[in-house]
N, C-alpha and C. Protein backbone atom coordinates (compact mmCIF):
# COMPACT_ATOMS: atom_id res chain seq x y z
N UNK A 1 70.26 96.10 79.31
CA UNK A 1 70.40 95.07 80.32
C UNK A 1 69.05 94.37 80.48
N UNK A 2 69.25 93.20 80.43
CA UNK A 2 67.70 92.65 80.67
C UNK A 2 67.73 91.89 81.97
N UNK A 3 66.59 91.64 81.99
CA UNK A 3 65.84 90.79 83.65
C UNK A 3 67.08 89.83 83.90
N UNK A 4 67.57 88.80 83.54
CA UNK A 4 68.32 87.67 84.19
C UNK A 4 69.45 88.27 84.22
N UNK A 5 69.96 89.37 83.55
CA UNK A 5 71.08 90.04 84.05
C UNK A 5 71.29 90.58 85.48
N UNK A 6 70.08 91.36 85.32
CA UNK A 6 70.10 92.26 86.40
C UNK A 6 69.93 91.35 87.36
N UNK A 7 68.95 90.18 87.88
CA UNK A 7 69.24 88.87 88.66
C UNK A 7 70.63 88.92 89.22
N UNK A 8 71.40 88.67 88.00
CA UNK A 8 72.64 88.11 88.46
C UNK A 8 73.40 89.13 89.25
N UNK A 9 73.44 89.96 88.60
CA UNK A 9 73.97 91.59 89.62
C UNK A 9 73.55 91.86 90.68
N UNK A 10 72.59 91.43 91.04
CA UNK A 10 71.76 91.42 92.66
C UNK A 10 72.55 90.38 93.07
N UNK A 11 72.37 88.73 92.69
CA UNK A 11 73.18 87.89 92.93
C UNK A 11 74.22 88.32 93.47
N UNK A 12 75.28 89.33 93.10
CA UNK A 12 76.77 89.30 93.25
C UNK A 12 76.63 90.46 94.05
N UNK A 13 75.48 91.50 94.53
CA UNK A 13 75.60 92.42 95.20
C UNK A 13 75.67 91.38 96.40
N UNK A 14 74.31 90.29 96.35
CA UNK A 14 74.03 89.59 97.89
C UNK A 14 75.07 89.48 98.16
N UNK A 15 76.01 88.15 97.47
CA UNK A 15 76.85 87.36 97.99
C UNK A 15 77.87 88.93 98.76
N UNK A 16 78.21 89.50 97.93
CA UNK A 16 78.97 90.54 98.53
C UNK A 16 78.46 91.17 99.85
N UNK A 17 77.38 91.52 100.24
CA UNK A 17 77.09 91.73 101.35
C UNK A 17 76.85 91.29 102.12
N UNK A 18 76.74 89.88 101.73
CA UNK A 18 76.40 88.76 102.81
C UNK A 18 78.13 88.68 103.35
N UNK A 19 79.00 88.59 103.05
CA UNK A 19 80.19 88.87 103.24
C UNK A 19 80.41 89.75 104.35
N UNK A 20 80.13 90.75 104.11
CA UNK A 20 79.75 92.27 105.10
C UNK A 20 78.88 91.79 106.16
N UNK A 21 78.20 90.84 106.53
CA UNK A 21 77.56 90.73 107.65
C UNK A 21 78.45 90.25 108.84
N UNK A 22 79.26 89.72 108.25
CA UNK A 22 80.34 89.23 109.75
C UNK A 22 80.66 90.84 110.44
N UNK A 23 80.74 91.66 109.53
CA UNK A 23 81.40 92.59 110.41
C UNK A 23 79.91 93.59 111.35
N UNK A 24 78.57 92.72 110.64
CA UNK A 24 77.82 93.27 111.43
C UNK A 24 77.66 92.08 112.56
N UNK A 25 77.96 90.84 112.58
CA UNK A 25 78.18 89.61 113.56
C UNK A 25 79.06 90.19 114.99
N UNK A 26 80.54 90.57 114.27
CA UNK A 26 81.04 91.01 114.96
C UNK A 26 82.22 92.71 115.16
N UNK A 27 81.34 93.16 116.04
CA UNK A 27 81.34 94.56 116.17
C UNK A 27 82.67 95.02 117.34
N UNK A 28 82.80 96.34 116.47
CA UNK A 28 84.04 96.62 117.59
C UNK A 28 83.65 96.76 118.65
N UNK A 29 83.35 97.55 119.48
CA UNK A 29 82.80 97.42 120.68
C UNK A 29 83.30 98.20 121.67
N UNK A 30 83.54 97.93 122.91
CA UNK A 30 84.38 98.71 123.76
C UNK A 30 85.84 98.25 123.77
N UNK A 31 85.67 97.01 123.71
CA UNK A 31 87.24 96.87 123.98
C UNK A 31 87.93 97.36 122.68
N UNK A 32 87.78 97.41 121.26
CA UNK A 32 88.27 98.20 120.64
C UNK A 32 88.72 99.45 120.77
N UNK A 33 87.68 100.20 121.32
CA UNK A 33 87.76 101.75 121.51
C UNK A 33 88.60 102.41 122.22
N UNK A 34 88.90 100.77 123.38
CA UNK A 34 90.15 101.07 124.22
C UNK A 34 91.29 100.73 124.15
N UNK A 35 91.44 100.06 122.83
CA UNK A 35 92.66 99.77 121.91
C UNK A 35 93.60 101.18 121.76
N UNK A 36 94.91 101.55 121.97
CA UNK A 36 95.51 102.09 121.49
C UNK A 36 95.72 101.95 120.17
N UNK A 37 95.69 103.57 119.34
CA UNK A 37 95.26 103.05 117.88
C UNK A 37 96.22 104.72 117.43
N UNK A 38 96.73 104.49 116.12
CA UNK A 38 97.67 105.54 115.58
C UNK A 38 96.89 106.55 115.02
N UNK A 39 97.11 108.00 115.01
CA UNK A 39 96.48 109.07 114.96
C UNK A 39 96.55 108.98 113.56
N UNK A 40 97.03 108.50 112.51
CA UNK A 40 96.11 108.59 111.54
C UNK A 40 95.21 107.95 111.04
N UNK A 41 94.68 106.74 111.92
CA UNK A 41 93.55 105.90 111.62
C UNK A 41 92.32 106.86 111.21
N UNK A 42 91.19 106.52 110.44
CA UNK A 42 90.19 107.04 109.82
C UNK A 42 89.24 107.63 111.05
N UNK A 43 88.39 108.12 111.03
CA UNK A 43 87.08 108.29 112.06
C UNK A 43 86.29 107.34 111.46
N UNK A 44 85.72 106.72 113.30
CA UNK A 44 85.11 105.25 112.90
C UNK A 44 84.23 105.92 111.97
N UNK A 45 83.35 106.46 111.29
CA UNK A 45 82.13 106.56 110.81
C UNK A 45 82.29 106.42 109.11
N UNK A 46 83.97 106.41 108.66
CA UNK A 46 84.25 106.51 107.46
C UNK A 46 84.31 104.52 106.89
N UNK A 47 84.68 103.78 108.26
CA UNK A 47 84.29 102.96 107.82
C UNK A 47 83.08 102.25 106.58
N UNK A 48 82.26 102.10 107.02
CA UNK A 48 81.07 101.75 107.05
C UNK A 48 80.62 102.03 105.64
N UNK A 49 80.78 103.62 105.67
CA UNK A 49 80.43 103.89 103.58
C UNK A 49 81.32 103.59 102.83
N UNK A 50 82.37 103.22 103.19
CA UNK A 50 83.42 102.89 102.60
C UNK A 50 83.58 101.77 102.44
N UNK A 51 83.23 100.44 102.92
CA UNK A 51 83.27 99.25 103.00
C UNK A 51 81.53 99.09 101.86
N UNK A 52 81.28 99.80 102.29
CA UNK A 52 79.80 99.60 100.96
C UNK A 52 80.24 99.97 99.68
N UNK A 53 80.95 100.62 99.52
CA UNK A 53 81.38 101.33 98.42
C UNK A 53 82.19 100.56 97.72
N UNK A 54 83.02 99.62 98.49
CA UNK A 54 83.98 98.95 98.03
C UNK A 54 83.28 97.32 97.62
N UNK A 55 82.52 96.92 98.53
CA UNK A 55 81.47 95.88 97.93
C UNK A 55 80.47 95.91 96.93
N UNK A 56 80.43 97.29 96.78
CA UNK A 56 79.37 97.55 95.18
C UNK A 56 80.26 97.13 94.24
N UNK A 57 81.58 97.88 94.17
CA UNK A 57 82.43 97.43 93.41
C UNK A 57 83.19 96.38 92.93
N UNK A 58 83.22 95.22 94.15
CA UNK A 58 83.70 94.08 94.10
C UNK A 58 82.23 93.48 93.13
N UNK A 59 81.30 93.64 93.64
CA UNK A 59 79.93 92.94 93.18
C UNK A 59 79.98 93.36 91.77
N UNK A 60 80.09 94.50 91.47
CA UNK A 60 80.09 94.66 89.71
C UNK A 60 81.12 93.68 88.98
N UNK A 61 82.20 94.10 90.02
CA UNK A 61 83.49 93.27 88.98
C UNK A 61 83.29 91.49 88.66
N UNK A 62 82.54 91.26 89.68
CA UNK A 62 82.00 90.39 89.40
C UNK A 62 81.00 89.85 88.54
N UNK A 63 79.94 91.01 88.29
CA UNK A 63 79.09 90.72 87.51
C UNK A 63 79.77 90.77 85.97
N UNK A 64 80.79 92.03 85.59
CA UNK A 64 81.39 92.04 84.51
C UNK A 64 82.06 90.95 84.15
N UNK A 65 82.31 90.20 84.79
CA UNK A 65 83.28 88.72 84.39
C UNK A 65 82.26 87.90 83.74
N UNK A 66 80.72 87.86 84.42
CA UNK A 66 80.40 87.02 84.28
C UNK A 66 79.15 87.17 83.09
N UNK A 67 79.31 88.41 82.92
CA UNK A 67 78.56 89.21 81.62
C UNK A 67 79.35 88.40 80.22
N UNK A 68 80.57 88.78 80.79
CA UNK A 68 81.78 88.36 79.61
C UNK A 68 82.03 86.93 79.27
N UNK A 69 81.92 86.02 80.40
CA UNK A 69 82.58 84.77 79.91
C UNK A 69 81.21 83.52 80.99
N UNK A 70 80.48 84.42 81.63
CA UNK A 70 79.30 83.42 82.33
C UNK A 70 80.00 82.46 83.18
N UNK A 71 79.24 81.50 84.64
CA UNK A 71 80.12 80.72 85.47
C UNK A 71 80.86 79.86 84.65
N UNK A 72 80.16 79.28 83.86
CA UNK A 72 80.99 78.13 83.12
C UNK A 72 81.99 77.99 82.38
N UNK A 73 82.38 79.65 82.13
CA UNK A 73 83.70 80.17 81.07
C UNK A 73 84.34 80.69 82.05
N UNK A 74 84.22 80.48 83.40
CA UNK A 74 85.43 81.22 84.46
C UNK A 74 85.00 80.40 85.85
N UNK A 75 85.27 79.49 85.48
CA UNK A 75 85.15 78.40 87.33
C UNK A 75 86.38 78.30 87.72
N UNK A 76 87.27 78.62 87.26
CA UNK A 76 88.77 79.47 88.25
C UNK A 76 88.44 80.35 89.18
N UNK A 77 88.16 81.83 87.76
CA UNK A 77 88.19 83.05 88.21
C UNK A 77 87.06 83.19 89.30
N UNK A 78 85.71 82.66 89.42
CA UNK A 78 84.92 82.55 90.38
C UNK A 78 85.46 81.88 91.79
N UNK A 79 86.12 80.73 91.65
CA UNK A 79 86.18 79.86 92.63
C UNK A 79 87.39 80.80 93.33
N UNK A 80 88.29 81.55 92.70
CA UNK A 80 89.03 82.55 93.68
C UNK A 80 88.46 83.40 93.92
N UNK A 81 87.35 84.31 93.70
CA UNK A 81 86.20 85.59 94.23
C UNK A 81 86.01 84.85 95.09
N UNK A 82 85.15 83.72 94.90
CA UNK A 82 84.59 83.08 96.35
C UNK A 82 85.33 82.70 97.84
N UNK A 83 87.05 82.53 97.08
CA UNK A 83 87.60 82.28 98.40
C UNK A 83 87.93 83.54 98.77
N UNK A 84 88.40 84.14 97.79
CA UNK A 84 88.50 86.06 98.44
C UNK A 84 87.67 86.90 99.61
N UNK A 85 85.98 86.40 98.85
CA UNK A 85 84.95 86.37 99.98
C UNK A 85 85.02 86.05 101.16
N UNK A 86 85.41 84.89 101.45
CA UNK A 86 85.37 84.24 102.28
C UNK A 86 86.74 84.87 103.42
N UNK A 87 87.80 84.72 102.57
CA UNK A 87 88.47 85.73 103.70
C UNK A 87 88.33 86.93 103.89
N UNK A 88 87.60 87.81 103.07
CA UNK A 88 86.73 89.09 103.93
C UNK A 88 86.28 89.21 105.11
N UNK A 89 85.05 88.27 104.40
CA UNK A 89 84.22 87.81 106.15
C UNK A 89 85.00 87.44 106.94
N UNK A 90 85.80 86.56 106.62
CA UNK A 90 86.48 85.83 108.21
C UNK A 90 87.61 87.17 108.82
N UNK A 91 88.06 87.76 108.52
CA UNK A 91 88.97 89.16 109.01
C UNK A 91 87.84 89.39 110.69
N UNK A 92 86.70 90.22 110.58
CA UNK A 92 86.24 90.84 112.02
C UNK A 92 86.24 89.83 112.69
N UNK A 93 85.54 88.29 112.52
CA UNK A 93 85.86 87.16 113.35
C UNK A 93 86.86 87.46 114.54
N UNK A 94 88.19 87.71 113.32
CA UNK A 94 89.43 87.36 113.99
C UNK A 94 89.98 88.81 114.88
N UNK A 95 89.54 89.92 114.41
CA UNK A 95 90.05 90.88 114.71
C UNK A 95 88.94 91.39 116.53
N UNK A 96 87.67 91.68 116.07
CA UNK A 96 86.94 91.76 116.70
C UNK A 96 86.15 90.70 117.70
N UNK A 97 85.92 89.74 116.93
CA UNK A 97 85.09 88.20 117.70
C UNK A 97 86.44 87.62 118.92
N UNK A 98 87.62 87.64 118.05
CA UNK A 98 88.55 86.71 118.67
C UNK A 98 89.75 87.62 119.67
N UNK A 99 89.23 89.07 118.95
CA UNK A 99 90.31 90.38 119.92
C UNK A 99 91.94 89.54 119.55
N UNK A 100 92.26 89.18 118.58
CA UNK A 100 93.30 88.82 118.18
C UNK A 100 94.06 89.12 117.02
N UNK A 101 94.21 90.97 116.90
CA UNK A 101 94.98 91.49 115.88
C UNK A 101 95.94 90.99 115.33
N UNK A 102 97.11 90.14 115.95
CA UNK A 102 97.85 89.31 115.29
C UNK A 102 97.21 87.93 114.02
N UNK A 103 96.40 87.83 114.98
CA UNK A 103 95.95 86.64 113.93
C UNK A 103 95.07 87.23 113.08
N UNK A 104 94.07 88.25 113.11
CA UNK A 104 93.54 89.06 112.09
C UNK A 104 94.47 89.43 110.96
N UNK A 105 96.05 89.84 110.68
CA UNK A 105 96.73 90.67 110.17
C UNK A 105 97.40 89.44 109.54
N UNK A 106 97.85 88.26 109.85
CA UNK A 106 97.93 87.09 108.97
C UNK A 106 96.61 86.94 108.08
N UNK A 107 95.64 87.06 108.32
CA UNK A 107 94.27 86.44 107.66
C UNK A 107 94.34 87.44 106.86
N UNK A 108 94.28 89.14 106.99
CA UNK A 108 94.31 89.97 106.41
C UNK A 108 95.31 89.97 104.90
N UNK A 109 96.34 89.29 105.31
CA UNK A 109 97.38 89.14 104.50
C UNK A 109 97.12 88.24 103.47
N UNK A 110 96.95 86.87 103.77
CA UNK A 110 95.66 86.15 103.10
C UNK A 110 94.64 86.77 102.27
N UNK A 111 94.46 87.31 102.67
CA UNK A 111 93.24 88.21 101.80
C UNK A 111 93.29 89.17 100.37
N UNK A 112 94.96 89.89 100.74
CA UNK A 112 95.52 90.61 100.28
C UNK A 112 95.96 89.76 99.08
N UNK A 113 96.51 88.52 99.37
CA UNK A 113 97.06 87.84 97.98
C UNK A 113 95.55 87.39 97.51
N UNK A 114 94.55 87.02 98.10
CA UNK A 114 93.63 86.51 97.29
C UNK A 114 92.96 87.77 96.21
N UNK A 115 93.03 89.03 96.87
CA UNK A 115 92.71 89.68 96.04
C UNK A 115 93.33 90.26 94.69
N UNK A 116 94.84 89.57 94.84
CA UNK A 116 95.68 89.92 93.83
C UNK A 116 95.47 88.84 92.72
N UNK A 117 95.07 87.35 93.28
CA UNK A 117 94.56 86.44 92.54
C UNK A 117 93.45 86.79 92.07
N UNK A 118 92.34 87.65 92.46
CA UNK A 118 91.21 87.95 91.75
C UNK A 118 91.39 88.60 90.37
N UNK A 119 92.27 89.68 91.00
CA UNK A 119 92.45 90.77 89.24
C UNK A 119 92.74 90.03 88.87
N UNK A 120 94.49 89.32 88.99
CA UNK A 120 95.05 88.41 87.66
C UNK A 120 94.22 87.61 87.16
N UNK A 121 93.01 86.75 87.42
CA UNK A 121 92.40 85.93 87.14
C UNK A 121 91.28 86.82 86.19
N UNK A 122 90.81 87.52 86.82
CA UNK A 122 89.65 88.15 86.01
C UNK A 122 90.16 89.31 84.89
N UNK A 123 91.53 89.96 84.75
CA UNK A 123 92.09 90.69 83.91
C UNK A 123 92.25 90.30 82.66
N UNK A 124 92.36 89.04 82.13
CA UNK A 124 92.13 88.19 80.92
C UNK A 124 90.51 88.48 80.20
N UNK A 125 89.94 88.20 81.17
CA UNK A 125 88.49 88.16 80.98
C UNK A 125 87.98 89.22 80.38
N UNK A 126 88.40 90.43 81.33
CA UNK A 126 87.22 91.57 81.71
C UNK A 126 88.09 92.76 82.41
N UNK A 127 89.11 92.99 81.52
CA UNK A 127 89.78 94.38 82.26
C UNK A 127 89.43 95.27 83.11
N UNK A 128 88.25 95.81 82.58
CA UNK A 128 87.42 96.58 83.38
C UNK A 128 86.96 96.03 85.22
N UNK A 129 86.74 94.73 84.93
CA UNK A 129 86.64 94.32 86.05
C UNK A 129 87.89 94.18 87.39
N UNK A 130 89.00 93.81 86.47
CA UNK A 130 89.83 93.81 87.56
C UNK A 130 90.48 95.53 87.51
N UNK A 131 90.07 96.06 86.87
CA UNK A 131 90.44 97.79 87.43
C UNK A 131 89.30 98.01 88.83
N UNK A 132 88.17 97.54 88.57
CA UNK A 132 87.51 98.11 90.00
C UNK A 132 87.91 97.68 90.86
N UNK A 133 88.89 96.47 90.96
CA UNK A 133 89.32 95.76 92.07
C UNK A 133 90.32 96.88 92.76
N UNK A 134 91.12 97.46 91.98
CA UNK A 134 92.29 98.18 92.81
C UNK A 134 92.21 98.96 93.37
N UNK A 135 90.72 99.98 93.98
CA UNK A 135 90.36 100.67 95.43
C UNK A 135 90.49 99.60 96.30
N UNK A 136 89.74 98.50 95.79
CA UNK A 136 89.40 97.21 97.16
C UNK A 136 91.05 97.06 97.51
N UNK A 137 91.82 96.31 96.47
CA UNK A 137 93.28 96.01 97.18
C UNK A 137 93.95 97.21 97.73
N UNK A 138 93.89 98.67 97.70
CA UNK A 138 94.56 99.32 98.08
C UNK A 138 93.77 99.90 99.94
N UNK A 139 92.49 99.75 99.69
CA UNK A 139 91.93 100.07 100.65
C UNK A 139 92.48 98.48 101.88
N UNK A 140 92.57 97.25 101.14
CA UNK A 140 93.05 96.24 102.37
C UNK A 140 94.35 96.55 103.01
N UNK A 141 94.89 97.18 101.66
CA UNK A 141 96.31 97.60 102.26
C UNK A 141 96.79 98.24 103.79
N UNK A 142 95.81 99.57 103.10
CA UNK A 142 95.77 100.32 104.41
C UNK A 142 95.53 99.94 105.42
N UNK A 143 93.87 98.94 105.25
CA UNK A 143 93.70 98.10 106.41
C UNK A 143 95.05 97.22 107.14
N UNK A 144 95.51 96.76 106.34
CA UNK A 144 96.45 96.12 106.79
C UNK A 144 97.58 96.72 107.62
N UNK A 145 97.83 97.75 107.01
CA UNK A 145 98.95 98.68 107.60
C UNK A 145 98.14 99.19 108.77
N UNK A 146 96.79 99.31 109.08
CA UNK A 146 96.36 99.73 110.43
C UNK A 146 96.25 98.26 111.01
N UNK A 147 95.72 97.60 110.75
CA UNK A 147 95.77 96.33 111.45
C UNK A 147 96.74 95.91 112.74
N UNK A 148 98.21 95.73 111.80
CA UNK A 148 99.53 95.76 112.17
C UNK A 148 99.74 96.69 113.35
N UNK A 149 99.66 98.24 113.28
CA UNK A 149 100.17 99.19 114.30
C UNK A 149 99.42 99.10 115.19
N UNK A 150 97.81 98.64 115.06
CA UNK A 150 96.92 98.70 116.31
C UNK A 150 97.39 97.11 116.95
N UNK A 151 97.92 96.11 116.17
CA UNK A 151 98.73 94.86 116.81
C UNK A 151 99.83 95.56 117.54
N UNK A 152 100.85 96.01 117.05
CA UNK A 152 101.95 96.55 117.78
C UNK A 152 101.97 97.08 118.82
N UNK A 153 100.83 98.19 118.42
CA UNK A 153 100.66 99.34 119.67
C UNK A 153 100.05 98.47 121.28
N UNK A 154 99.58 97.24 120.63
CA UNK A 154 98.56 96.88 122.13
C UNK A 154 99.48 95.62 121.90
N UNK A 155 100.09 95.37 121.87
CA UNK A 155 100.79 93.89 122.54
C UNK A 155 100.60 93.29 123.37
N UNK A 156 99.82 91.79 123.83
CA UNK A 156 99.93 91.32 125.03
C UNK A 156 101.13 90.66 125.47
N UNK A 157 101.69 90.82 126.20
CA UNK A 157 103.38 89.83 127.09
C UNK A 157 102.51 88.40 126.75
N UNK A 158 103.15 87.64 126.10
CA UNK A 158 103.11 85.85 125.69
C UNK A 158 102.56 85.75 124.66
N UNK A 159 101.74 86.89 124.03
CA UNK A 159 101.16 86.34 122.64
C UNK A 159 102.34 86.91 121.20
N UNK A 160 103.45 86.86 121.50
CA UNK A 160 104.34 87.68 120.81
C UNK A 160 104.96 86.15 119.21
């Protein structure tokens, strides 16, 4: 691996964690905590390494695409990572910033197909790459499926 490689792999770690900063923007907090939430949700603390873990991985798969075919041989497959990104970050906004699990769990959903557009897009390319993707989509899943029950469980009367 040489120097402008490794550049670029930092590159795709940033962008990836710059991603991850919304959810340091916006934090659960108390009113989360006093969310009714389903007993098999995670312990908060599993978050956190787990969401790193899963952005190393998004960040490689990224770098492998671009090992393989560089921006200019995949301005598809990039321009859907980037919107994928983008609905990452925007999820705590909505969930935490806006205390609006319903509308988090649409966005979430959003997210979910963008990440299905990522593999298909980058699976041509760089197999390898869209295999690291499928912790990330399975881990939104779950998210999603908690998303939903912590929507259900706390319902406000008129926001239905």
């Amino acid at each position: 691996m040489n120097l402008p490689s490794i550049a670029v792999l930092f590159g795709f770690i940033g962008a990836c964690f710059l991603a991850a900063t919304s959810g340091a923007l916006f934090r659960p907090g108390m009113w989360y905590e006093r969310l009714r939430k389903p007993g098999w949700r995670p312990p908060n603390w599993l978050f956190a390494p787990a969401w790193s873990a899963l952005y190393l991985t998004i960040a490689i798969s990224g770098w492998l695409v671009w090992r393989r075919a560089g921006f200019s041989g995949a301005p598809v497959p990039f321009t859907v990572y980037g919107i994928s990104l983008l609905f990452n970050a925007a999820w705590p906004a909505f969930f935490f910033g806006l205390r609006r699990p319903d509308l988090a769990f649409v966005e979430l959903i959003l997210l979910w197909f963008s990440i299905v557009a990522v593999i298909a897009e980058f699976h041509p390319i760089e197999s390898n790459a869209a295999l690291l993707l499928l912790p990330y989509m399975a881990w939104v899943t779950f998210a999603g499926a908690l998303n939903f029950t912590i929507w259900q469980m706390n319902r406000v009367p008129g926001r239905e």
